[in-house]
C-alpha atoms as a PDB file:
ATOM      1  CA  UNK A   1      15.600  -3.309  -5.642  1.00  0.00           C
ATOM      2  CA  UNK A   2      17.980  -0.438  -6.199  1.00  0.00           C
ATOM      3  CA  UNK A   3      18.790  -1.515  -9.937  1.00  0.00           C
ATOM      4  CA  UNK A   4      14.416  -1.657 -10.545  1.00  0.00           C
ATOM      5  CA  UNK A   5      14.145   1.143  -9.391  1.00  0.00           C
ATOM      6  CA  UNK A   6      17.092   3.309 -11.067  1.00  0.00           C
ATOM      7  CA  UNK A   7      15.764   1.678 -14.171  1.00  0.00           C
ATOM      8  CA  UNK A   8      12.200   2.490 -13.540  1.00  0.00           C
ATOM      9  CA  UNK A   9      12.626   6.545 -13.060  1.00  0.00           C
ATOM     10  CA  UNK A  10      16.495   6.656 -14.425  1.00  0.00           C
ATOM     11  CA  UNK A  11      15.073   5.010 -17.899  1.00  0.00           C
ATOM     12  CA  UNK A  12      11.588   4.260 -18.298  1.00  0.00           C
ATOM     13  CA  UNK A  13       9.995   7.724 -16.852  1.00  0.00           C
ATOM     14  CA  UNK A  14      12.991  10.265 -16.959  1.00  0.00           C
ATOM     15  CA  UNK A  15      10.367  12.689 -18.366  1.00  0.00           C
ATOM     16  CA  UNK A  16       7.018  13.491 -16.767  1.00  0.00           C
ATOM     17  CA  UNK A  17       4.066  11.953 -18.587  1.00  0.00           C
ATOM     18  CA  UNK A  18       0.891   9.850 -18.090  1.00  0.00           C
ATOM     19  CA  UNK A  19       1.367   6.280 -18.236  1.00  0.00           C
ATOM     20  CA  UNK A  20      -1.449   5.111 -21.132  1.00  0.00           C
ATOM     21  CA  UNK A  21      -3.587   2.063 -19.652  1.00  0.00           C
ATOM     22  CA  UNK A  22      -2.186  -0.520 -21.582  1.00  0.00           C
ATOM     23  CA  UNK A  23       1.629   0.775 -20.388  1.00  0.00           C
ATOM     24  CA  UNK A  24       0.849   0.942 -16.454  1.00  0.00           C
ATOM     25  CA  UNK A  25      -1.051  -2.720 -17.300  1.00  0.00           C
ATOM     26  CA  UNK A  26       2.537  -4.487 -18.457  1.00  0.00           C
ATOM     27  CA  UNK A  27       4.756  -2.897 -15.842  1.00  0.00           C
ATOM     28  CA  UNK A  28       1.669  -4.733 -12.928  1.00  0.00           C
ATOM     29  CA  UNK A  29       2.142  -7.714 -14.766  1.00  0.00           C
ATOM     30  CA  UNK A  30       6.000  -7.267 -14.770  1.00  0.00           C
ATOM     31  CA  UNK A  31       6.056  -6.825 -11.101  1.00  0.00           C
ATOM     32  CA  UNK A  32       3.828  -9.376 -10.172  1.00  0.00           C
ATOM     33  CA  UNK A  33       5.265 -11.617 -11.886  1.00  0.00           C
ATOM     34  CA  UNK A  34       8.858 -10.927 -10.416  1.00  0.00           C
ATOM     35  CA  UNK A  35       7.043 -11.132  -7.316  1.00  0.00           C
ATOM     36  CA  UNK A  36       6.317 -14.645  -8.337  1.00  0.00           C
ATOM     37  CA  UNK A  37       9.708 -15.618  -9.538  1.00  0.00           C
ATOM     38  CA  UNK A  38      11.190 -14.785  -6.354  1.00  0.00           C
ATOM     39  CA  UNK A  39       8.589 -16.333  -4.791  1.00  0.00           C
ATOM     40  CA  UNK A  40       9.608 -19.507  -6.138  1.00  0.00           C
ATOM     41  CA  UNK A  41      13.354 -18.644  -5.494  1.00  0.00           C
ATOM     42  CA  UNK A  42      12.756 -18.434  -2.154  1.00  0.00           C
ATOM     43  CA  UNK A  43      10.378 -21.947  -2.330  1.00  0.00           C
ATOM     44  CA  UNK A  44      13.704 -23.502  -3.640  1.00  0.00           C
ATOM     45  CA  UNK A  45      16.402 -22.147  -1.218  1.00  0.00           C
ATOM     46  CA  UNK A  46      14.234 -22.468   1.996  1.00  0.00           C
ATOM     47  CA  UNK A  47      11.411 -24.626   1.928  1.00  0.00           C
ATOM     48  CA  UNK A  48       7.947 -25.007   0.641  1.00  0.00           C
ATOM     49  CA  UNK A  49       6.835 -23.625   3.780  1.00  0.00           C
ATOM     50  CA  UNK A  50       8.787 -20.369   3.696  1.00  0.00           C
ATOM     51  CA  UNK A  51       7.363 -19.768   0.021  1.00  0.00           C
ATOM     52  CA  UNK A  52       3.757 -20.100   1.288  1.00  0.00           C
ATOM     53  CA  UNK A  53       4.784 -17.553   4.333  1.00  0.00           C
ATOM     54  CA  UNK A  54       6.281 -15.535   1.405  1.00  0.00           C
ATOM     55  CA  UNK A  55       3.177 -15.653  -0.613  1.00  0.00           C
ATOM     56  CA  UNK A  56       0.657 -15.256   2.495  1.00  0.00           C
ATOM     57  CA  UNK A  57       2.164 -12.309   2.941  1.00  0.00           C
ATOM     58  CA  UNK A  58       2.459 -10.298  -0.258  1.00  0.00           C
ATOM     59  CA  UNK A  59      -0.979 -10.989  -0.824  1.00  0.00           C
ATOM     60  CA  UNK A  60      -1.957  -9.241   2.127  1.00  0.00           C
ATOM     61  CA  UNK A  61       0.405  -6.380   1.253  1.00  0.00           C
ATOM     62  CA  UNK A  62      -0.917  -6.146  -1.817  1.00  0.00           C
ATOM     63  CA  UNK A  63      -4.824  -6.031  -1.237  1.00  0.00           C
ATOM     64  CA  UNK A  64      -3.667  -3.362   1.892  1.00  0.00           C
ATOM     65  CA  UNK A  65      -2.020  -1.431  -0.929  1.00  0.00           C
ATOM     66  CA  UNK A  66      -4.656  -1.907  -3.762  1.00  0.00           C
ATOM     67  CA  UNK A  67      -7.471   0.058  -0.375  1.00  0.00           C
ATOM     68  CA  UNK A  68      -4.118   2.605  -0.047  1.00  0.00           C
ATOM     69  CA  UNK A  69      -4.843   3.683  -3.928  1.00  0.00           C
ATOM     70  CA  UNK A  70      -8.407   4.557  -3.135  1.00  0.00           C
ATOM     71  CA  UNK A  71      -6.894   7.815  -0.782  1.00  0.00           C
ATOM     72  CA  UNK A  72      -4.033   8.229  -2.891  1.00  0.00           C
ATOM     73  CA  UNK A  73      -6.732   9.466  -6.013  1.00  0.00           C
ATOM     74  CA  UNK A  74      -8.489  11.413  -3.419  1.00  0.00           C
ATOM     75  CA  UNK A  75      -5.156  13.169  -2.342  1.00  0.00           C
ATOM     76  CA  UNK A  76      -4.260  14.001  -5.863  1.00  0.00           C
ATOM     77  CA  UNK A  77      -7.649  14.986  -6.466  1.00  0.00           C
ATOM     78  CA  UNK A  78      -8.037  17.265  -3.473  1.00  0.00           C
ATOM     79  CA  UNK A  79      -4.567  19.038  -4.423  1.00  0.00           C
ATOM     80  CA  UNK A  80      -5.296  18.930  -8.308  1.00  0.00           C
ATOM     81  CA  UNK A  81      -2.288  17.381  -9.090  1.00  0.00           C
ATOM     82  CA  UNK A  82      -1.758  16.488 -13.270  1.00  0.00           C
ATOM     83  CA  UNK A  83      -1.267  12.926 -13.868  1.00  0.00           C
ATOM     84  CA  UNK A  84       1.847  13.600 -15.633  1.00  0.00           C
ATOM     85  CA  UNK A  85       3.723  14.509 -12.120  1.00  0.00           C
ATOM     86  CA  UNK A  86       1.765  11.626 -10.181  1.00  0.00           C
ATOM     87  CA  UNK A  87       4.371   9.370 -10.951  1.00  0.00           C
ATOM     88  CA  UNK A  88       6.788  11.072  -9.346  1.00  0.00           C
ATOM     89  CA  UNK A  89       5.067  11.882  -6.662  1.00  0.00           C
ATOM     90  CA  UNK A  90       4.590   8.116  -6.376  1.00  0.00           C
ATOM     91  CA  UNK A  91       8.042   7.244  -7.053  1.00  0.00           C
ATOM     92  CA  UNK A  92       9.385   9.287  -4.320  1.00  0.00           C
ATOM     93  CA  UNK A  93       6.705   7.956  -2.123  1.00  0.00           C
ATOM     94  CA  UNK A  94       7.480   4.720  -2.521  1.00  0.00           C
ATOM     95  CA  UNK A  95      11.031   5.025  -1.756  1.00  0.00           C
ATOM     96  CA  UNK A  96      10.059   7.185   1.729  1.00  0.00           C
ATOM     97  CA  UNK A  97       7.480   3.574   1.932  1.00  0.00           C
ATOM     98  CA  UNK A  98      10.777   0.994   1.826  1.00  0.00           C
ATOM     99  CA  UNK A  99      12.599   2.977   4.556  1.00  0.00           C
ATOM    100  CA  UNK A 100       9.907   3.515   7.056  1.00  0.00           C
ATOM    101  CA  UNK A 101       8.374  -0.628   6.192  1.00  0.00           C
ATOM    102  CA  UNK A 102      11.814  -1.292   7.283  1.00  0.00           C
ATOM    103  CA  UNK A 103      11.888   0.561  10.458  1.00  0.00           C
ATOM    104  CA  UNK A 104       8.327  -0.655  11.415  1.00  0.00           C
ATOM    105  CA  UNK A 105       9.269  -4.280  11.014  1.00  0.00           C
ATOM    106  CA  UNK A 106      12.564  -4.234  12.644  1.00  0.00           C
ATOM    107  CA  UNK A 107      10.636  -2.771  15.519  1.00  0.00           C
ATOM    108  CA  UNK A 108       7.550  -4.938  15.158  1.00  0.00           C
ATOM    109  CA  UNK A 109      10.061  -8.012  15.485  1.00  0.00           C
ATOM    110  CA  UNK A 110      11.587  -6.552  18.390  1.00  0.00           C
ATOM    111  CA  UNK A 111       9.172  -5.813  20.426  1.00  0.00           C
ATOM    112  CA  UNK A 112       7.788  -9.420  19.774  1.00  0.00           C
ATOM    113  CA  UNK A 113      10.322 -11.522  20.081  1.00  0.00           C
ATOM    114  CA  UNK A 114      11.370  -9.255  23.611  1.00  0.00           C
ATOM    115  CA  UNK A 115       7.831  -8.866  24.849  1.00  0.00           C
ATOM    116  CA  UNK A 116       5.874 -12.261  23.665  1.00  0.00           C
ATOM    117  CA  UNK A 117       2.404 -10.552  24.636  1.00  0.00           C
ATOM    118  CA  UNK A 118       2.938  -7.765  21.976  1.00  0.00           C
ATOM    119  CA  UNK A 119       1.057 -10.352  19.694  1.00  0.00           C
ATOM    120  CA  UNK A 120      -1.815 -10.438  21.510  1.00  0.00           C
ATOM    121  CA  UNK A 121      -1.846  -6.398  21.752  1.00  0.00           C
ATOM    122  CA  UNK A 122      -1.183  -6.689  17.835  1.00  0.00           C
ATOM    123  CA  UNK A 123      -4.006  -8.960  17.032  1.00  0.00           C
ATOM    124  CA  UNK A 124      -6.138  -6.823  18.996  1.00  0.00           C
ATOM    125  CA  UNK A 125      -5.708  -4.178  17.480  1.00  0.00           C
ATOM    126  CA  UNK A 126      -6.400  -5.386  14.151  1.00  0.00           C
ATOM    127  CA  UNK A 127      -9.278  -7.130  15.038  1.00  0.00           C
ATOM    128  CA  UNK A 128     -10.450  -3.511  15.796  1.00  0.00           C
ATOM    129  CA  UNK A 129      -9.046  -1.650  13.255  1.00  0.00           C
ATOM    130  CA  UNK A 130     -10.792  -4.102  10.679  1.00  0.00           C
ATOM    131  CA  UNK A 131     -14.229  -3.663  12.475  1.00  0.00           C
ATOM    132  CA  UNK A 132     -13.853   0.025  12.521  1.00  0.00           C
ATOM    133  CA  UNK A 133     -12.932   0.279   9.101  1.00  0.00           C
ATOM    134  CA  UNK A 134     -15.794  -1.558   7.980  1.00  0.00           C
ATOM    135  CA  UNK A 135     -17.937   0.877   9.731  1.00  0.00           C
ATOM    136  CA  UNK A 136     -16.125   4.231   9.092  1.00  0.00           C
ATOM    137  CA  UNK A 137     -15.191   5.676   5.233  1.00  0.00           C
ATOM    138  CA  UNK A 138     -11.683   6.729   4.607  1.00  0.00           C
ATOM    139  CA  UNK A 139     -11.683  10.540   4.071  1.00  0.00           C
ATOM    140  CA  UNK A 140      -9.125  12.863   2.592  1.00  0.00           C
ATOM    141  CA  UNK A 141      -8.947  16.335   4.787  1.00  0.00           C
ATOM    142  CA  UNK A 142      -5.713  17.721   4.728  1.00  0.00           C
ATOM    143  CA  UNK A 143      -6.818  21.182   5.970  1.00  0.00           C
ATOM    144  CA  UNK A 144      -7.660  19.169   9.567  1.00  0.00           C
ATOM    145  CA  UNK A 145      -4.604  17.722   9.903  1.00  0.00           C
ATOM    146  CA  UNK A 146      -2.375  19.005  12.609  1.00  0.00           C
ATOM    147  CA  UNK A 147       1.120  17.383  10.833  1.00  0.00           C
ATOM    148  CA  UNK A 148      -0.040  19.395   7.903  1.00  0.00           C
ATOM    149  CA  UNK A 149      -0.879  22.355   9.245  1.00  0.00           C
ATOM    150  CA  UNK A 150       2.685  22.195  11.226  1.00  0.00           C
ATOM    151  CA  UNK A 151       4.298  21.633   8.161  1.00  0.00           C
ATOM    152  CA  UNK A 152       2.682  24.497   5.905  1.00  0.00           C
ATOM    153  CA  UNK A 153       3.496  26.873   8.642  1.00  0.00           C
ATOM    154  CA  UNK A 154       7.392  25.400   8.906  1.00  0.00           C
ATOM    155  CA  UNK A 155       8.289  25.573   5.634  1.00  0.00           C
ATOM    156  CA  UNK A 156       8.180  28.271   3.197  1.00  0.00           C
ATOM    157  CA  UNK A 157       5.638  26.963  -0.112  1.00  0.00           C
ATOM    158  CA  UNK A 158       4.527  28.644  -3.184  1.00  0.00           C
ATOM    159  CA  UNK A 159       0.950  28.991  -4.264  1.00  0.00           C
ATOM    160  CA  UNK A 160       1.224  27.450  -7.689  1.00  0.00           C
ATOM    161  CA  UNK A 161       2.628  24.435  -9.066  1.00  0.00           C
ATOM    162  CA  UNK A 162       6.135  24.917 -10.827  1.00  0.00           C
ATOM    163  CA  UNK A 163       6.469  21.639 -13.173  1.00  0.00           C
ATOM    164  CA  UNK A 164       7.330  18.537 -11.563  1.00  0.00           C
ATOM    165  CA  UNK A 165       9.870  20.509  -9.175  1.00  0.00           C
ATOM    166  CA  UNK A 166       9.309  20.285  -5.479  1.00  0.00           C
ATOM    167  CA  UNK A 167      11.518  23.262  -5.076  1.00  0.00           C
ATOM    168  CA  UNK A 168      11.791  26.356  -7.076  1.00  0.00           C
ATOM    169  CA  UNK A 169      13.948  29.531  -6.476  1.00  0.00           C
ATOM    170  CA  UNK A 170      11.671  32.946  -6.708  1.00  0.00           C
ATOM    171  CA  UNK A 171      13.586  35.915  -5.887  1.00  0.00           C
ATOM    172  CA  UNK A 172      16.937  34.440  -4.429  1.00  0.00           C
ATOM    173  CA  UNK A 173      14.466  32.702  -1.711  1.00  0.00           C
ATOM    174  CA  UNK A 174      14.339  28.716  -1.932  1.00  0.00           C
ATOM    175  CA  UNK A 175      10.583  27.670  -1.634  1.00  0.00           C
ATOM    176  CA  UNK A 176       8.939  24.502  -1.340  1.00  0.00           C
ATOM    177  CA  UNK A 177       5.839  23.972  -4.110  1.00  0.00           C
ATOM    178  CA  UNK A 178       3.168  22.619  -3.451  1.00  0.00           C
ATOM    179  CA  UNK A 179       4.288  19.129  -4.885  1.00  0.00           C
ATOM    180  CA  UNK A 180       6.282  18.912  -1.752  1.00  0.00           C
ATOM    181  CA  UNK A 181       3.368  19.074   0.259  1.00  0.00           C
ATOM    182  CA  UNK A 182       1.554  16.466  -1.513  1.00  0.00           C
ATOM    183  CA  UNK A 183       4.967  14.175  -1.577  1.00  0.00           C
ATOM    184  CA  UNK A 184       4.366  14.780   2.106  1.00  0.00           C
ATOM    185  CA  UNK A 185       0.896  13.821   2.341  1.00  0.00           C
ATOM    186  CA  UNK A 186       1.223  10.330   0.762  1.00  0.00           C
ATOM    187  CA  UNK A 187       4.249   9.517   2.818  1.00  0.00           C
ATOM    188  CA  UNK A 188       2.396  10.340   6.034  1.00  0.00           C
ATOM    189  CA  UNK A 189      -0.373   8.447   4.601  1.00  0.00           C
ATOM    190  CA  UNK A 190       1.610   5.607   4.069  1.00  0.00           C
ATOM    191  CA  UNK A 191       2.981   5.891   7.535  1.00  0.00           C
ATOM    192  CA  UNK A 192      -0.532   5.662   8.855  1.00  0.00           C
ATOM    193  CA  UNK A 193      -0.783   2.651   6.387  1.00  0.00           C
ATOM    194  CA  UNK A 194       1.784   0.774   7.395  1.00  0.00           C
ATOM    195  CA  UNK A 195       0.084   0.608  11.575  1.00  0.00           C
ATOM    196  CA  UNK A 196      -2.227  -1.857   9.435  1.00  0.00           C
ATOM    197  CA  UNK A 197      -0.133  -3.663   7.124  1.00  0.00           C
ATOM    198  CA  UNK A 198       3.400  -4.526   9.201  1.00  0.00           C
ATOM    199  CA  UNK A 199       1.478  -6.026  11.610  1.00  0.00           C
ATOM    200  CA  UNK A 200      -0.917  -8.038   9.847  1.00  0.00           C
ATOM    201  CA  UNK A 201       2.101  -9.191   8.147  1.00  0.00           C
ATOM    202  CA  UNK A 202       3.592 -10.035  11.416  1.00  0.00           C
ATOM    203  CA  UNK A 203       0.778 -12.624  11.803  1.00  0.00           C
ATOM    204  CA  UNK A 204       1.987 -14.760   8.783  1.00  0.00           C
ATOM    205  CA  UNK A 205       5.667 -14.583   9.477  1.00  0.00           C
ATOM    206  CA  UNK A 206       8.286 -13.520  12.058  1.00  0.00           C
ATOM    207  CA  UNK A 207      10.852 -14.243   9.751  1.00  0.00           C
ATOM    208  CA  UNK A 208      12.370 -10.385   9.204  1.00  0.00           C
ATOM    209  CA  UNK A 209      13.567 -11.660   5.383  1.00  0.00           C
ATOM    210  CA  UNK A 210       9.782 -12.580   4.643  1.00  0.00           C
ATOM    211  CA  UNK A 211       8.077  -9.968   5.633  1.00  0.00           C
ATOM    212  CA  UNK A 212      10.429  -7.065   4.180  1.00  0.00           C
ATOM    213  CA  UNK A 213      10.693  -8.526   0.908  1.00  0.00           C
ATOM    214  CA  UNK A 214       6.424  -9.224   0.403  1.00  0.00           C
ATOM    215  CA  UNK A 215       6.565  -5.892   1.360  1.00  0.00           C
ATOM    216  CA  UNK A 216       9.003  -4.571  -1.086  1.00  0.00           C
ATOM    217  CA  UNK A 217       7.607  -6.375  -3.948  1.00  0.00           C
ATOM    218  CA  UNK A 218       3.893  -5.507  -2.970  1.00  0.00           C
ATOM    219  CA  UNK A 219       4.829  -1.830  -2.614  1.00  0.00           C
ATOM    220  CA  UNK A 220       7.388  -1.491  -5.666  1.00  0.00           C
ATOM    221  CA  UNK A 221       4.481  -2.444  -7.981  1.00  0.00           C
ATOM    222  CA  UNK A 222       2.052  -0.090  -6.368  1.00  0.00           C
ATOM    223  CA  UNK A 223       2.969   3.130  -9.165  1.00  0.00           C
ATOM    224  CA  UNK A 224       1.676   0.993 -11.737  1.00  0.00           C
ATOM    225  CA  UNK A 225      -1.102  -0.608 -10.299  1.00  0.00           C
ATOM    226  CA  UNK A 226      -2.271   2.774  -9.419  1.00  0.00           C
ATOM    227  CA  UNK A 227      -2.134   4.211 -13.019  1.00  0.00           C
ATOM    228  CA  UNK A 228      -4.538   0.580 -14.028  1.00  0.00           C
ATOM    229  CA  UNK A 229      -6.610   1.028 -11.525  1.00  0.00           C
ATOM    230  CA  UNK A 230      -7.117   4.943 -11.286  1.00  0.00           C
ATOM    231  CA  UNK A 231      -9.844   4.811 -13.444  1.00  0.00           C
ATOM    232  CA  UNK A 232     -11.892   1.947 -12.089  1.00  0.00           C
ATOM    233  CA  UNK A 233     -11.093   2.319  -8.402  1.00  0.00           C
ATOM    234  CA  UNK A 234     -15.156   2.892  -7.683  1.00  0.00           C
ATOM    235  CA  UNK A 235     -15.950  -0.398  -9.028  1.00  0.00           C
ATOM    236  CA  UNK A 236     -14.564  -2.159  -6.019  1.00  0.00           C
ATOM    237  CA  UNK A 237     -17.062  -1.367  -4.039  1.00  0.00           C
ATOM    238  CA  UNK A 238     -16.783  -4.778  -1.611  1.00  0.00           C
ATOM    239  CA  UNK A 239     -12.975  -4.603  -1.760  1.00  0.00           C
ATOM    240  CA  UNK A 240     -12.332  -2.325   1.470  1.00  0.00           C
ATOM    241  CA  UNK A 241     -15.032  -4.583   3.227  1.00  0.00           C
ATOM    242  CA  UNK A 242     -13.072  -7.825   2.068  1.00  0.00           C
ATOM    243  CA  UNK A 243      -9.869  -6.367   3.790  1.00  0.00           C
ATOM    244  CA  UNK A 244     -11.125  -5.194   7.309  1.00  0.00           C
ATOM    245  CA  UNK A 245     -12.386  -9.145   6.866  1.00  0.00           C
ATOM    246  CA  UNK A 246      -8.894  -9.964   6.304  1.00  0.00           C
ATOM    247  CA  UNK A 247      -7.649  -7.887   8.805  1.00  0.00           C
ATOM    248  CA  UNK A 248     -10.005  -9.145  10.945  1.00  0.00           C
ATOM    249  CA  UNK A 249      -8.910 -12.660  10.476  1.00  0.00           C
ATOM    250  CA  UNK A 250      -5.132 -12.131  10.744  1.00  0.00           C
ATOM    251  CA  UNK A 251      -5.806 -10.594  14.233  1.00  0.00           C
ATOM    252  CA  UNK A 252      -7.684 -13.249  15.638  1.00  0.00           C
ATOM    253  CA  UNK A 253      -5.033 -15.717  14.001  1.00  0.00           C
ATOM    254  CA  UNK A 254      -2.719 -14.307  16.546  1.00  0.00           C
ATOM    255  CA  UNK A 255      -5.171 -13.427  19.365  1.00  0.00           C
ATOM    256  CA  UNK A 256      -5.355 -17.648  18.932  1.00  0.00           C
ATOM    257  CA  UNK A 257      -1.486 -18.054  18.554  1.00  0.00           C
ATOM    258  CA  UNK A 258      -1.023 -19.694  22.216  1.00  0.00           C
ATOM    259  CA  UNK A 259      -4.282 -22.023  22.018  1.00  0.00           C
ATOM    260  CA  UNK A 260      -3.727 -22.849  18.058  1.00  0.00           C
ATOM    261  CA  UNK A 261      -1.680 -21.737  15.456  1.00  0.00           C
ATOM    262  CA  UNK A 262      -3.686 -21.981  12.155  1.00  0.00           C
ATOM    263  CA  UNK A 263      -1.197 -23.600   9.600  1.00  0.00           C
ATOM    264  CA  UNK A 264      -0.275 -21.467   6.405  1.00  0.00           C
ATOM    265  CA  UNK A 265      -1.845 -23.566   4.119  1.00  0.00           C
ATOM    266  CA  UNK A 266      -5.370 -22.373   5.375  1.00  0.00           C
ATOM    267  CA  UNK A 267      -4.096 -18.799   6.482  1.00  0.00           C
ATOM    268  CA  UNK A 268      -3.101 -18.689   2.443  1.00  0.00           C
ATOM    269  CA  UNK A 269      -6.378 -20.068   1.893  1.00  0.00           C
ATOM    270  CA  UNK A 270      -8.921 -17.959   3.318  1.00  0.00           C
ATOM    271  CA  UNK A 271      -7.022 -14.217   2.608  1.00  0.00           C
ATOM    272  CA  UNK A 272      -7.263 -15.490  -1.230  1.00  0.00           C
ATOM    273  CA  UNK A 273     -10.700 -16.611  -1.183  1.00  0.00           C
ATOM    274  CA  UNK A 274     -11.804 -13.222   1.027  1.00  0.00           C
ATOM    275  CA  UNK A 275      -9.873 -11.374  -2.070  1.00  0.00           C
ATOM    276  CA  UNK A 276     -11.796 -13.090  -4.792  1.00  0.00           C
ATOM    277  CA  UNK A 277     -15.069 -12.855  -3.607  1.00  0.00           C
ATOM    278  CA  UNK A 278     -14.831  -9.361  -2.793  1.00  0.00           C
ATOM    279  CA  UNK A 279     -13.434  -8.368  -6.008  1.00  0.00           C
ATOM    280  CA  UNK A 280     -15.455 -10.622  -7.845  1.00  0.00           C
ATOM    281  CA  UNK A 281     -18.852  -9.769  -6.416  1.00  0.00           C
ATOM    282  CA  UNK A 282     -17.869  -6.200  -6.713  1.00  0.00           C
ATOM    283  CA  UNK A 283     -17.151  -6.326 -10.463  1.00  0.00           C
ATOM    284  CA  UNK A 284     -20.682  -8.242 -10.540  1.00  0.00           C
ATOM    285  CA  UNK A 285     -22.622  -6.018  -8.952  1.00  0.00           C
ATOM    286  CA  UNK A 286     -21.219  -2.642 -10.481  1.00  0.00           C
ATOM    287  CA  UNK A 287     -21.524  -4.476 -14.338  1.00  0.00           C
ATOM    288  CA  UNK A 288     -24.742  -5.006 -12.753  1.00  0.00           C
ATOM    289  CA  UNK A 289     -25.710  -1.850 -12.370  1.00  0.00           C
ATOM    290  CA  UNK A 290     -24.442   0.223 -15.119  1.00  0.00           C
ATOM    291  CA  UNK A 291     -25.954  -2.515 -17.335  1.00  0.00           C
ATOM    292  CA  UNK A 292     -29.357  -0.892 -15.741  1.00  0.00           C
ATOM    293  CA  UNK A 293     -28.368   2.478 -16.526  1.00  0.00           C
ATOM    294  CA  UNK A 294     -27.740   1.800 -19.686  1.00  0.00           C
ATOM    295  CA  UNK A 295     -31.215   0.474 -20.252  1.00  0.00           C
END
């Protein structure tokens, strides 16, 4: 992970600039299929059935993180960040993401494996969090955030953006710019995020190698994916209601855990299908729709 990345900022984006489509559309491919290769590796070295845990659960990273990207454009649209310093943003992100996944899994797994009803409490609570999602849009308002606010008044930020610095010195005075405070606002994000993801992930596997490393590989490709999907992001219009579905199902998978625990094959089964019919009938519909516009 450490060698990627190095070699992702360290080589392949040393200097800021804007990822062209067909650039950020290799490096997804790249990661995914990495994803996949290991995958396999872990198929071979611990059993079919750890691979299918494995692959139950970066899929559900991944769609969590493909309905992340839909507030990370509105964060670097509220702040008007250029796309050339995105990246970075993102980079750094993503590294504050591995640290904190970490922490929230090792303390998922403890708490389960100490306190055996903490699954039921889990699965409750994403069996609500996917209902209430599916009800409520996700909205970007920074200005009515109380960690933000506390933040802006703790440390000392400029009113313009310097580069792709987070810091700049102005009249022997360190200062924050405000590229810092957006860093900040996607980590927090992500921390918010991650309330959803660890445990859904949870449901699949207990097993703390599984469920760190689908979410490593599902959030190291997540610069990328962003970059291919900035542009077409509105065209998923089903996707976000496909997730609180598979949110939804995860939680009641372990709301069931003491009657029936639903093997992986079908848990793999259903989050894929829920994926490609909400991203397929969204692509329909929108093609749909523009085709009528056109007309």
């Amino acid at each position: 992970m450490i060698g990627m990345l190095v070699m992702d900022l360290g080589v392949f984006h040393r200097k800021a600039r804007v990822d062209t489509f067909r650039q950020a559309m290799g490096w997804s491919v790249v990661w995914i299929l990495l994803a996949l290769l290991f995958n396999l590796g872990v198929s071979i070295a611990f059993g079919h059935q750890k691979g299918m845990e494995f692959l139950a659960a970066y899929l559900i990273e991944k769609s969590l993180s493909v309905d992340n990207l839909f507030v990370f454009v509105a964060i670097f649209s509220y702040f008007s960040v250029e796309p050339s310093y995105q990246h970075r943003v993102l980079f750094w992100g993503i590294l504050g993401a591995l640290v904190m996944r970490g922490i929230f899994i090792s303390a998922g797994l403890a708490l389960i494996h100490q306190f055996q009803w903490v699954t039921y409490l889990l699965g409750a609570f994403l069996v609500f969090t996917g209902i209430r999602f599916m009800k409520e849009e996700e909205s970007v308002q920074p200005e009515k955030n109380p960690v933000i606010r506390l933040f802006k008044g703790l440390v000392p930020l400029t009113s313009v953006y310097h580069g792709h610095r987070f810091f700049i010195r102005i009249d022997k005075r360190w200062l924050a710019t405000p590229l810092l405070l957006v860093l900040f606002v996607v980590e927090v994000t992500d921390v918010i995020f991650a309330t959803d993801s660890v445990p859904a992930v949870l449901a699949v596997s207990l097993d703390p190698f599984i469920v760190y490393t689908s979410n490593v590989f599902a959030i190291l490709g997540l610069r990328a994916l962003y970059f291919v999907l900035s542009g077409i992001i509105p065209r998923f219009v089903y996707l976000r209601y496909g997730i609180c579905t598979i949110l939804i199902f995860v939680g009641l998978k372990m709301l069931l855990a003491g009657v029936w625990k639903v093997p992986i094959g079908i848990s793999l089964a259903v989050i894929a299908a829920i994926l490609v019919i909400s991203i397929g009938l969204s692509l329909l519909v929108t093609r749909s729709k523009s085709g009528e516009g056109e007309e």
